[in-house]
Protein backbone atom coordinates (compact mmCIF):
# COMPACT_ATOMS: atom_id res chain seq x y z
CA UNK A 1 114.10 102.65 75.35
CA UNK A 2 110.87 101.80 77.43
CA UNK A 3 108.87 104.81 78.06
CA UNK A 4 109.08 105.41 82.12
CA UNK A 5 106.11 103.57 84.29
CA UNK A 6 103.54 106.37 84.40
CA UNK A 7 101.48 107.63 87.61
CA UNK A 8 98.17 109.65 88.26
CA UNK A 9 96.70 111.50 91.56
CA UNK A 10 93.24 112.98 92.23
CA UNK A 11 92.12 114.98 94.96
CA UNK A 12 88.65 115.34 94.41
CA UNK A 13 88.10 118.29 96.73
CA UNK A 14 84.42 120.42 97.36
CA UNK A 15 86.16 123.40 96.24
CA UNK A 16 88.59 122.62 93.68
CA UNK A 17 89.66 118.60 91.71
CA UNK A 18 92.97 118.36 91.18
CA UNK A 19 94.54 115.91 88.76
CA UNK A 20 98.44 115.12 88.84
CA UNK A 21 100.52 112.75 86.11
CA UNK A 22 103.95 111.60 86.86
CA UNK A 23 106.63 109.35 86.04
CA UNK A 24 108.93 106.94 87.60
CA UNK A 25 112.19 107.14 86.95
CA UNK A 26 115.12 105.36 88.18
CA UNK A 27 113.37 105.21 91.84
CA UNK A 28 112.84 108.83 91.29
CA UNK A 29 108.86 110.71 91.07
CA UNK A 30 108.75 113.49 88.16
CA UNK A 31 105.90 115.52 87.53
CA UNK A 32 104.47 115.83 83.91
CA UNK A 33 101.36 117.61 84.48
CA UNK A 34 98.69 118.86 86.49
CA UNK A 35 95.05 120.17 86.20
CA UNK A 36 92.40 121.70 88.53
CA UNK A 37 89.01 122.77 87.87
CA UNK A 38 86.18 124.23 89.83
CA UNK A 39 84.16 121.75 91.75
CA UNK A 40 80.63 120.82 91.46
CA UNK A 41 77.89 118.76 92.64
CA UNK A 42 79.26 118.52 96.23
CA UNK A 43 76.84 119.82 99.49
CA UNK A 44 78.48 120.09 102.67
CA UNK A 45 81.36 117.74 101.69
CA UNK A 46 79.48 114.69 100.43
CA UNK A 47 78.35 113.95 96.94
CA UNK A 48 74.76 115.72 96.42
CA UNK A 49 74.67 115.66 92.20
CA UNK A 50 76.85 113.28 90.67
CA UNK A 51 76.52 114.08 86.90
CA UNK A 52 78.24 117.73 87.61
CA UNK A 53 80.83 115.59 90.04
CA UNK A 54 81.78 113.71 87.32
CA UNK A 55 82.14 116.53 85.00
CA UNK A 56 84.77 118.34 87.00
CA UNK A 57 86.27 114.79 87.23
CA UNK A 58 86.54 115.27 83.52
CA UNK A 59 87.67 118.71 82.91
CA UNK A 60 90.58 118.48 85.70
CA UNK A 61 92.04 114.93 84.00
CA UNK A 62 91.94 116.64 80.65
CA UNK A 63 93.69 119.44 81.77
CA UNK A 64 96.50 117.04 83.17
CA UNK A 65 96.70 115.02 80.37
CA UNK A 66 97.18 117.55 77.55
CA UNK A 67 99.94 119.07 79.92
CA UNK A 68 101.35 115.89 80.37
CA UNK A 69 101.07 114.15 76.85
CA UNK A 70 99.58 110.89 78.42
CA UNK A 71 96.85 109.20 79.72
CA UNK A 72 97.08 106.98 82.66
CA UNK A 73 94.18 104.69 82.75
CA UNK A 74 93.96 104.42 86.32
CA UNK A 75 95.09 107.19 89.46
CA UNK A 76 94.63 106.95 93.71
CA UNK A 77 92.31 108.31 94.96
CA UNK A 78 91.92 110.98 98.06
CA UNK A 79 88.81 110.01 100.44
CA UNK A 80 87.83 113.00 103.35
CA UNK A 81 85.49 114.39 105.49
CA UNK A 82 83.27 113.00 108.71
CA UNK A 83 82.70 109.55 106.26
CA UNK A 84 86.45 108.55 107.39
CA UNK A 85 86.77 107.14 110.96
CA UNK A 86 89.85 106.05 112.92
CA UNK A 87 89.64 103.07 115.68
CA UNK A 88 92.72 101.36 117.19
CA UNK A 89 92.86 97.43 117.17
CA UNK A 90 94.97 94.71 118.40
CA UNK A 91 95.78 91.22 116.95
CA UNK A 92 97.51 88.56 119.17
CA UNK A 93 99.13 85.37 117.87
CA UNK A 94 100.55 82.92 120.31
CA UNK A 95 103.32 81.34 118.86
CA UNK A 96 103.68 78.21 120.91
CA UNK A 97 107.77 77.72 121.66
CA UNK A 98 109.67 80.02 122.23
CA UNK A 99 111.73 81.11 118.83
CA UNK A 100 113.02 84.29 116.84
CA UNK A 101 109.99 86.09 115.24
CA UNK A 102 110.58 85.86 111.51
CA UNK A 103 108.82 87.69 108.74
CA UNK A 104 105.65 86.13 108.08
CA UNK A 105 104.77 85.91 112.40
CA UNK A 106 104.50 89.72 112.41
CA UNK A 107 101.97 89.73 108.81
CA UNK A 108 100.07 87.08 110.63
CA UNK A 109 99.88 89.28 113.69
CA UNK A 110 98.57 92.21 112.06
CA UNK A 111 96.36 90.04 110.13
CA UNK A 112 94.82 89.40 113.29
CA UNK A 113 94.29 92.76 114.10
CA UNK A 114 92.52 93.56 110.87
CA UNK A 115 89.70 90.80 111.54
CA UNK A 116 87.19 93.45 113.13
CA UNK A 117 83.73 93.20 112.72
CA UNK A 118 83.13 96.85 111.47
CA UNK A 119 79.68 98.80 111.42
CA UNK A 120 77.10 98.15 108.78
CA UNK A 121 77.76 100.33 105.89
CA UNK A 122 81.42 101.08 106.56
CA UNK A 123 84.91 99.35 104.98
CA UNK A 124 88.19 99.31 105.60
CA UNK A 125 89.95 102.07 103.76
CA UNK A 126 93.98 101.70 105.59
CA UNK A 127 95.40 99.83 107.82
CA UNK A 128 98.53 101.14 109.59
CA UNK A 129 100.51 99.22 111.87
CA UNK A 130 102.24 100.99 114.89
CA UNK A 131 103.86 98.84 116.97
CA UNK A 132 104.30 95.32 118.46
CA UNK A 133 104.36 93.92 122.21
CA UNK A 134 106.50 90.96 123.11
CA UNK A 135 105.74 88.47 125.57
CA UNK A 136 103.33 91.08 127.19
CA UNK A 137 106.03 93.44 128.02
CA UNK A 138 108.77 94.44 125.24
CA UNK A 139 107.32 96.76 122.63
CA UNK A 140 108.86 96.96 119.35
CA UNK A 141 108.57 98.73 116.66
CA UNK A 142 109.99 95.55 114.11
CA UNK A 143 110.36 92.33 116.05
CA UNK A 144 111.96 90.65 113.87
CA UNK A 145 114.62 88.34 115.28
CA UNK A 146 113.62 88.08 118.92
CA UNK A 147 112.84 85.58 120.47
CA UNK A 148 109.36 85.10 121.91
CA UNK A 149 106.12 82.97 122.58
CA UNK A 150 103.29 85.57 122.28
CA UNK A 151 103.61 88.37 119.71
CA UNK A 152 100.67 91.66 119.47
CA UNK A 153 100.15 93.91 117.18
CA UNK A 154 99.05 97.44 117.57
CA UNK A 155 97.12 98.76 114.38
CA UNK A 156 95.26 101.79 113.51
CA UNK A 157 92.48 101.26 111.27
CA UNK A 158 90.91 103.85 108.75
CA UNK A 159 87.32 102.73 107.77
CA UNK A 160 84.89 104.92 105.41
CA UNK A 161 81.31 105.06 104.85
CA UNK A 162 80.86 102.31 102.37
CA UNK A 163 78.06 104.35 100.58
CA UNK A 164 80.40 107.57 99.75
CA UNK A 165 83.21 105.60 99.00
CA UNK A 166 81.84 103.64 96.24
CA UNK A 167 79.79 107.05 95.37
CA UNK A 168 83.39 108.24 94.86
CA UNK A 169 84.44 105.38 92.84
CA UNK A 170 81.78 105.24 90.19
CA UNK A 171 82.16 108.88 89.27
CA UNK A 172 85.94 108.69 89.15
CA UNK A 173 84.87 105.56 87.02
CA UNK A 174 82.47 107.62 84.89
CA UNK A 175 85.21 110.01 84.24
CA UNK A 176 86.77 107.41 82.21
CA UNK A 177 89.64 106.41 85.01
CA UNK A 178 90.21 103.51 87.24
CA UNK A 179 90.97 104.11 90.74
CA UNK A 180 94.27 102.39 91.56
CA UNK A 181 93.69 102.87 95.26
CA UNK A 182 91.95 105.37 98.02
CA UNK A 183 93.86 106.80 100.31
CA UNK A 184 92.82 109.10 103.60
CA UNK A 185 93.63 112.49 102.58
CA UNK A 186 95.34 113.77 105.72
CA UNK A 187 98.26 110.73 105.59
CA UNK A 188 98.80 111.43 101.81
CA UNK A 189 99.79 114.90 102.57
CA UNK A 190 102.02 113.83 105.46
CA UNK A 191 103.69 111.97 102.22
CA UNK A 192 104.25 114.99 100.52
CA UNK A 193 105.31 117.88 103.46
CA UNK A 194 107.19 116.00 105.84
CA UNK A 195 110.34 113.34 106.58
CA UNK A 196 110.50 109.90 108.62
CA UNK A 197 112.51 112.37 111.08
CA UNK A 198 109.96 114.51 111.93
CA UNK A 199 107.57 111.37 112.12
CA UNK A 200 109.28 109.83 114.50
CA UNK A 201 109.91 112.91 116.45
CA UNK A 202 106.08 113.12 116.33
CA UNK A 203 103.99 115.62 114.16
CA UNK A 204 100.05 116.47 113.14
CA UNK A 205 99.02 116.70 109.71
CA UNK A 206 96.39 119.23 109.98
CA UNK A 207 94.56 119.00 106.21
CA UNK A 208 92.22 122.22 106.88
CA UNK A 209 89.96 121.86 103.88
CA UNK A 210 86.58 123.38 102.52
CA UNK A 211 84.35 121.95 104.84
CA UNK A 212 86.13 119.98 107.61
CA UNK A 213 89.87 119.46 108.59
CA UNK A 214 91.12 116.07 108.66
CA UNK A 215 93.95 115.21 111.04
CA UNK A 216 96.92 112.46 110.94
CA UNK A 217 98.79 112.08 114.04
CA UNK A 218 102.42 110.30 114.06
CA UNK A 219 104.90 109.41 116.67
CA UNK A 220 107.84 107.01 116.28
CA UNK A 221 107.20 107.20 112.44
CA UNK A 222 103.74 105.00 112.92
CA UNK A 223 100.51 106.78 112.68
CA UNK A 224 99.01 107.11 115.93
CA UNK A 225 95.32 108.48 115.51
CA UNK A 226 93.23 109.96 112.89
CA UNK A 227 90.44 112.57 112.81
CA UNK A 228 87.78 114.70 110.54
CA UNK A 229 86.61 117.90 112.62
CA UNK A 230 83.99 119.25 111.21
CA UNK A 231 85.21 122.85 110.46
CA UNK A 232 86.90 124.13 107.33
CA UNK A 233 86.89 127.24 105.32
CA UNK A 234 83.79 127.90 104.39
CA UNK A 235 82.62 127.89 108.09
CA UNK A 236 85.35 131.47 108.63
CA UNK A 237 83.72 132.52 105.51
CA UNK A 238 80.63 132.63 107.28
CA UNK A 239 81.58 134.28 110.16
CA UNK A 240 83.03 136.98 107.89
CA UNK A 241 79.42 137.35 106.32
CA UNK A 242 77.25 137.50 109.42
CA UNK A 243 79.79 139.64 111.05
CA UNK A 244 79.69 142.45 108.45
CA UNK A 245 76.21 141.43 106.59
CA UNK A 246 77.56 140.33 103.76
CA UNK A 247 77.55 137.53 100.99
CA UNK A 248 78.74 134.82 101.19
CA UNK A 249 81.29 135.37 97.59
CA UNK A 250 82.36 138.94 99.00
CA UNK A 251 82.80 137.60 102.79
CA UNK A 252 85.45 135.25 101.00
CA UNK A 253 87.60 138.39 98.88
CA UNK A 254 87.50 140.31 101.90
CA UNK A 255 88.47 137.07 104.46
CA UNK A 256 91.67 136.16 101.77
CA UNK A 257 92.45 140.12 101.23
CA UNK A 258 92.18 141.68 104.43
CA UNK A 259 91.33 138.57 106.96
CA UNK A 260 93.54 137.22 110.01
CA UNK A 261 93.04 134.50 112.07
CA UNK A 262 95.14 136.47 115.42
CA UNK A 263 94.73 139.60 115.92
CA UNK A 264 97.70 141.78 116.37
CA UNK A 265 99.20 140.47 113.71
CA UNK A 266 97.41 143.08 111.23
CA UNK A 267 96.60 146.81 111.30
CA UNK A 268 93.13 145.91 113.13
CA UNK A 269 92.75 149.66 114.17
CA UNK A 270 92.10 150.25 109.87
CA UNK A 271 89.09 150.30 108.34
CA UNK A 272 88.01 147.95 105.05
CA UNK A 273 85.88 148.86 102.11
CA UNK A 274 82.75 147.11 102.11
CA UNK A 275 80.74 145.78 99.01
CA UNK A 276 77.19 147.72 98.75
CA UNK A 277 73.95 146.50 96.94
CA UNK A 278 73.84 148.21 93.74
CA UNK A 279 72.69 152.01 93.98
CA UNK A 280 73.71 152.13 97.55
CA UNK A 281 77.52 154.00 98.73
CA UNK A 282 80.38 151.85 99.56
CA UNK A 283 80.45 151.86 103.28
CA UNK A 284 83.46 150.54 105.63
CA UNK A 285 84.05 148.60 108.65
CA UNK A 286 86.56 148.31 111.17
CA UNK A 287 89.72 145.40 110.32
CA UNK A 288 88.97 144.31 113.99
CA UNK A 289 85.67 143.04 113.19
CA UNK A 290 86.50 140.62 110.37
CA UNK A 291 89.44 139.61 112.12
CA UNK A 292 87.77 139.21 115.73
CA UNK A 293 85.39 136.93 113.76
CA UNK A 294 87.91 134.62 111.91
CA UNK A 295 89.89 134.82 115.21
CA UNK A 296 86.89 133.14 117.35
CA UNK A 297 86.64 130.46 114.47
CA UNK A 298 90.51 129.46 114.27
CA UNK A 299 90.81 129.25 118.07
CA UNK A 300 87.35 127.00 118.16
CA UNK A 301 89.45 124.56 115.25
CA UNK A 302 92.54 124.33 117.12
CA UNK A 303 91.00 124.08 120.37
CA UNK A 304 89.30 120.97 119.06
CA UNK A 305 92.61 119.85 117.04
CA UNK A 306 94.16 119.79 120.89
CA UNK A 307 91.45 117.47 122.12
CA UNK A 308 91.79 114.81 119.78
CA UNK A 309 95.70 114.87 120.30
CA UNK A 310 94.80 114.42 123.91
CA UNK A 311 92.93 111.46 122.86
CA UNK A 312 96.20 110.31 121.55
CA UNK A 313 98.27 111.14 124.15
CA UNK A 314 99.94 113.45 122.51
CA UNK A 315 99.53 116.87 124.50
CA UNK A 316 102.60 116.04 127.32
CA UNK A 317 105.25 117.22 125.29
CA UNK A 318 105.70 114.45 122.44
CA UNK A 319 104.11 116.87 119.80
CA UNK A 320 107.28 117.94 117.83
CA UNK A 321 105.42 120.15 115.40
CA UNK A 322 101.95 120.91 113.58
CA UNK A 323 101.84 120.81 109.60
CA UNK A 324 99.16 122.48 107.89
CA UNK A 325 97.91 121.97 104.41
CA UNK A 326 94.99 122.64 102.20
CA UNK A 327 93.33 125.59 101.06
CA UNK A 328 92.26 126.92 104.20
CA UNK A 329 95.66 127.11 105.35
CA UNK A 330 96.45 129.79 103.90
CA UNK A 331 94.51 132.27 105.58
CA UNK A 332 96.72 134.91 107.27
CA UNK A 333 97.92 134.14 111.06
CA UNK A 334 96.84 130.02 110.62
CA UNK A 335 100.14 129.18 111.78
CA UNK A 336 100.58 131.28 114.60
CA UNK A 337 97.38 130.52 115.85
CA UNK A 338 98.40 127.02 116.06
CA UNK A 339 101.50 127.42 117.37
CA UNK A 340 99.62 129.65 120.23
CA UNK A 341 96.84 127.02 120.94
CA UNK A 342 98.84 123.74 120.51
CA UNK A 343 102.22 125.12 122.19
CA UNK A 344 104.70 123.72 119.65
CA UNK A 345 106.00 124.69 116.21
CA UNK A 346 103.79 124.83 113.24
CA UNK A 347 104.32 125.68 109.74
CA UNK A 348 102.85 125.23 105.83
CA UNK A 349 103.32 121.63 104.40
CA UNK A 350 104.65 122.10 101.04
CA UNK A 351 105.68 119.59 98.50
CA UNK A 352 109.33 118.93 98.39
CA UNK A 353 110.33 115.68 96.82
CA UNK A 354 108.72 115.64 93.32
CA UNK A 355 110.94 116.40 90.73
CA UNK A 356 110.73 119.22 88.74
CA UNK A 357 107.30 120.82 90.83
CA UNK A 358 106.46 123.68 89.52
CA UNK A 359 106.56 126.87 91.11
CA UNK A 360 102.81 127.92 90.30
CA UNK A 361 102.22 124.45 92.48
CA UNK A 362 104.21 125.41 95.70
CA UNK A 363 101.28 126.41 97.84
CA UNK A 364 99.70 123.81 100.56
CA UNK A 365 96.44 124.00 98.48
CA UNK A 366 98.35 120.85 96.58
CA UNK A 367 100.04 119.36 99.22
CA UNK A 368 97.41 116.59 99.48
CA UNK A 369 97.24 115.92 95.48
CA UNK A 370 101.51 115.40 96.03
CA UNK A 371 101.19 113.10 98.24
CA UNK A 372 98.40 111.20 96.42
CA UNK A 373 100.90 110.96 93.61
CA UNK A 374 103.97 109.67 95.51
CA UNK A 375 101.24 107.57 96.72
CA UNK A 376 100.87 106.22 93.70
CA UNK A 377 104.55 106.21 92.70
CA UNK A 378 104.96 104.03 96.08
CA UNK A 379 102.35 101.30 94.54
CA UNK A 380 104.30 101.22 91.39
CA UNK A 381 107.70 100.79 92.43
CA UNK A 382 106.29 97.94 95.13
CA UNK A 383 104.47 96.18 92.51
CA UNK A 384 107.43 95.83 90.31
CA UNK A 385 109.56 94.57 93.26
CA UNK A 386 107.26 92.01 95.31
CA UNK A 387 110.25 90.61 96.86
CA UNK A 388 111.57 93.86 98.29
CA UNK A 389 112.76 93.04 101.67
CA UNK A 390 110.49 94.75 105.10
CA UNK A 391 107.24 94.62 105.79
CA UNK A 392 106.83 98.21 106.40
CA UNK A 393 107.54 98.89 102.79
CA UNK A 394 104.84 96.62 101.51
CA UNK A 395 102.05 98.43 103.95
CA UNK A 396 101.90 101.89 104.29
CA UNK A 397 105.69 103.91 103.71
C-alpha cells in the first residue's frame, strides 16, 4: 500500500517556531508530529539576524520530524505583523448578451479584480473573493446560472511587504524546506477554531501574538477585512514592568501567574511577592496594580479591534462572536474583556478537526500552526483533484 500523501506547517512566530507534519488520509488530516523551539533573531516582529532565524527554523523541523518519522520537503508558511495589509477591490466584466453566468465568467471576474497596481515593494500574498453584483443590483454570493449582462466581483486582497516576505522565504529555504505556500496568519487560524456556520453568521479571528494582533473578519462565510494592530504580548509585559519596576523576564512570571486583564475577576485586594535584586528583601505589591496595568492595555487592544470592525461594518449587530488565538490569549480575563468591549460572545479558538491532536497541543498558542496544516492538507487534496467541481474550493476554503 502507498504510504499516505504527507503535509507540513510552520508558524514562524517572534516568540516561539512551531513545526507540524501530517497525513492525508482518505479526505481525512492526521497529525504525526510536532516541534517548537525558542525563537531567535527576530526585533519587534521583523527579521533583525537571520542566521539565528534560521537556526530555530532548524531545531523546530527536527523536532517534528523525529516525532513524526518523515521529512516533508516542502510546508506553508504563516506571514504576520504590520508587513501584511488588507485593501478591497472590484473587477467588472461586461458580458455582452444577456446569458446564464457559467463557471469560467465568475474566474474571469475576479481575475479582474486582482489586476491592481500595488505599492512598490509589496505582493500579493491572498486573494479572497466575497461576493458578486449582478446587473448592478443582485448580489450573489455564487452566480452561477443567472442570467445577466454585467457581472462584479468583490475581492479582498492580502498584500505583504515584498522585502520580509522573501526574507521569510530564504531562511525557511536555508532550513533545508521549501515553502509550499504563505498564508496570512489570522485566516489560517480561522481554519483551525471555527465552522462555515459561524462564518457565515459572522465572526473575528483575533490572532493576539508577541508583538501585534492580526485580525480576520468574516460574514456570509467570505472574508470581509483584515488587520495587524500593533499590540501584542510583550507590550502588557511592559506595562507589568514599569508598573511595579521590574524586568522585563519577571514582569512576564508574575503577568501569566498572578495577571488579569479585568479587574474583578481576581482577588485584586491581595498582595504579590515581588522579585528583589540580589541582597535586597522580597518586597510585595498590591494584585490591583498589575492588574490595573494589564487592564488599561487589553481595553486599548480591543478598543482598537472595534474600530477596524467599524471599518467593516461590522459593529451594528452582524458580529456573531470574537475568536481568540495565540499566545497572548491566554492571559487571564482576555475573553471577558472582549466580550465587554466588543458586546458579543467571545471565546479561545482551539483546534478541533485534526485527527488524533494531542492533548499537550490543545491550547490557542497552536491554533495558527493547525490551521497552517489543514492549510496545507487543503492544497494537497486540490492538487490531486483539479477537476473538483466550485470555484470556491479551488481559492481559498
Amino acid at each position: 500500500m502507498a504510504d499516505p500523501p504527507y503535509v507540513a506547517a510552520l508558524d514562524a512566530g517572534s516568540a516561539y517556531t512551531r513545526y507540524l507534519i501530517g497525513a492525508v488520509e482518505k479526505g481525512r488530516l492526521r497529525l504525526l508530529g510536532a516541534g517548537r523551539s525558542l525563537s531567535q533573531g527576530w526585533e519587534r516582529g521583523h527579521i533583525a539576524d537571520a542566521p539565528a532565524v534560521v537556526e530555530s527554523l532548524r531545531s523546530a523541523i527536527a523536532e517534528g520530524e523525529r516525532a513524526a518519522g518523515v521529512s516533508p520537503a516542502s510546508a506553508v508558511v504563516g506571514v504576520g505583523g504590520a508587513c501584511v495589509e488588507g485593501v478591497d477591490n472590484r473587477g467588472i466584466y461586461q458580458m455582452g448578451r444577456r446569458r446564464p453566468i457559467e463557471p469560467d465568467d465568475t474566474r474571469y471576474a475576479i481575475e479582474r479584480a486582482l489586476e491592481v497596481n500595488l505599492p512598490a515593494g509589496r505582493m500579493l500574498l491572498q486573494a479572497a473573493p466575497q461576493s458578486f453584483l449582478v446587473d448592478g443590483h443582485a448580489s450573489y454570493w455564487d452566480p452561477q446560472g443567472v442570467a445577466a449582462t454585467r457581472l462584479e466581483s468583490f475581492v479582498h486582497l492580502l498584500t505583504v511587504s515584498r522585502q520580509e516576505h522573501d526574507s521569510l522565504v530564504s531562511a525557511v529555504h536555508r532550513a533545508h524546506l521549501a515553502v509550499e505556500d504563505t498564508v496570512f496568519e489570522a485566516y489560517a487560524a480561522a481554519l483551525a477554531a471555527v465552522t462555515p456556520e459561524e462564518r457565515r453568521a459572522g465572526l473575528a479571528i483575533v490572532d493576539i501574538g508577541l508583538h501585534s494582533t492580526e485580525m480576520a473578519v468574516f460574514l456570509a462565510d467570505a472574508l470581509q477585512t483584515t488587520a495587524s494592530i500593533p499590540i501584542g504580548g510583550i507590550h502588557f509585559t511592559r506595562d507589568a514592568a514599569h508598573c511595579l519596576r521590574l524586568s522585563p523576564a519577571d514582569a512576564e512570571q508574575l503577568k501569566r501567574e498572578w495577571g488579569c486583564a479585568l479587574r474583578g475577576l481576581s482577588a485584586d485586594n491581595t498582595f504579590i511577592e515581588i522579585p528583589s535584586p540580589d541582597g535586597l528583601p522580597p518586597r510585595e505589591a498590591p494584585r490591583h496594580d498589575l492588574n490595573l496595568a494589564l487592564e488599561s492595555r487589553a481595553g486599548d487592544l480591543f478598543l482598537r479591534v472595534r474600530n477596524q470592525l467599524s471599518k467593516a461594518g461590522m459593529d451594528q449587530g452582524l458580529l456573531g462572536q470574537v475568536v481568540l488565538t495565540g499566545g497572548g490569549s491566554l492571559l487571564s480575563g482576555m475573553w471577558n474583556m472582549a466580550e465587554r468591549v466588543l458586546n458579543c460572545q467571545a471565546r479561545l479558538g482551539l483546534v478541533n478537526t485534526i485527527l488524533d491532536w494531542p492533548e499537550e497541543l490543545r491550547t490557542a498558542e497552536w491554533t495558527t500552526a493547525g490551521g497552517l496544516l489543514i492549510y496545507a492538507a487543503r492544497l494537497r487534496l486540490r492538487s490531486e483533484s483539479p477537476d473538483r467541481p466550485g470555484l470556491w474550493s479551488r481559492l481559498f476554503g
